[in-house]
C-alpha atoms as a PDB file:
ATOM      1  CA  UNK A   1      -5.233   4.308  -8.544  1.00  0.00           C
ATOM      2  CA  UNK A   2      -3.669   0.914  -7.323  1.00  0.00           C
ATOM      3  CA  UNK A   3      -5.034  -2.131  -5.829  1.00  0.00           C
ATOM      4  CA  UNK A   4      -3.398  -3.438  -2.918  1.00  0.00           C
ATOM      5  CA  UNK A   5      -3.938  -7.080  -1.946  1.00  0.00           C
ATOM      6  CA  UNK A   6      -3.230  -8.016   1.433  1.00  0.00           C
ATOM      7  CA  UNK A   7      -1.360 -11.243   1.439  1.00  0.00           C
ATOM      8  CA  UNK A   8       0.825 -13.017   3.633  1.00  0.00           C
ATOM      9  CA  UNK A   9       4.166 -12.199   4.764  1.00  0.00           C
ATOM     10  CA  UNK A  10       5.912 -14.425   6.661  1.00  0.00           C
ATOM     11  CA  UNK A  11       3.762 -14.941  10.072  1.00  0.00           C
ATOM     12  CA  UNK A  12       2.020 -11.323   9.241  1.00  0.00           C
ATOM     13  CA  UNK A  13      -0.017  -9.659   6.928  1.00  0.00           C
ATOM     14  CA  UNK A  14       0.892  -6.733   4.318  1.00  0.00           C
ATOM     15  CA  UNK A  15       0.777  -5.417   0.962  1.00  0.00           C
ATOM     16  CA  UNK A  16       3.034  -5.058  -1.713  1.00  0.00           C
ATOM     17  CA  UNK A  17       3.602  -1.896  -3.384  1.00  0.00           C
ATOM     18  CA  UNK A  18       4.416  -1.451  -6.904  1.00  0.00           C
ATOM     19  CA  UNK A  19       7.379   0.110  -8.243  1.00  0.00           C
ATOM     20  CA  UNK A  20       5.204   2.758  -9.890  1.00  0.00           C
ATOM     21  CA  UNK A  21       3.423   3.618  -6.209  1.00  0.00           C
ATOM     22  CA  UNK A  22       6.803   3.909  -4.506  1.00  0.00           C
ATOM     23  CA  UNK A  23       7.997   6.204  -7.154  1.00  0.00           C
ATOM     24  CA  UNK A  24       4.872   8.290  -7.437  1.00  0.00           C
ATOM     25  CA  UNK A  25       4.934   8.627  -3.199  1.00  0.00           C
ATOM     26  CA  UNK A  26       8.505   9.149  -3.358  1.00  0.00           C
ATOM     27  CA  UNK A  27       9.311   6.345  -0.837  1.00  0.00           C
ATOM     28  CA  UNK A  28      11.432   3.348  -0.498  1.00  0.00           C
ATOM     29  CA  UNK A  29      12.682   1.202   2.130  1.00  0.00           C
ATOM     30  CA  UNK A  30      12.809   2.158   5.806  1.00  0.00           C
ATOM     31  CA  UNK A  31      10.263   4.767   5.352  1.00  0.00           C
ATOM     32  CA  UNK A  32       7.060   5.162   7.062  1.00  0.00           C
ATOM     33  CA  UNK A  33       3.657   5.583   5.294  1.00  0.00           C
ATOM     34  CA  UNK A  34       0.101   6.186   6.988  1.00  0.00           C
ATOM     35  CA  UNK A  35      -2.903   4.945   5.972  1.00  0.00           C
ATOM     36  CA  UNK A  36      -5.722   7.101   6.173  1.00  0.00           C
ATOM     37  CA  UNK A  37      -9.478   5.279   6.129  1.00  0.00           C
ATOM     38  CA  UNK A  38     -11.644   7.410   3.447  1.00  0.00           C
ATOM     39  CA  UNK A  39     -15.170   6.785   2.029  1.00  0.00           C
ATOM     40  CA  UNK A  40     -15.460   5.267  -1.329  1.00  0.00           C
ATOM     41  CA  UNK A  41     -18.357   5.510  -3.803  1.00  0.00           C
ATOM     42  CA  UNK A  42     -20.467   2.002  -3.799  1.00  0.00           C
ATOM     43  CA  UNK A  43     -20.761   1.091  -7.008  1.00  0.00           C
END
C-alpha cells in the first residue's frame, strides 16, 4: 500500500504517484484513474 500526499500543483491540488504505483496499475500519462472512497480500519 502507498501513501499519497496531496500537495500543490501549480494553482490546484494532486498527488504524485510513484513509479512503482504506475507500474503495478499499469498506467502512465494521459490515462484516467478513479478513485473509489472505501472504509478503513481506525487504528
Amino acid at each position: 500500500m502507498a501513501v499519497l500526499k496531496v500537495t500543490a500543483i501549480g494553482n490546484s491540488l494532486g498527488v504524485v504517484l510513484p513509479r512503482e504505483v504506475l507500474a503495478n496499475l499499469r498506467v502512465g500519462k494521459g490515462d484516467n484513474l478513479y478513485a473509489t472512497e472505501t472504509r478503513t480500519a481506525s487504528s
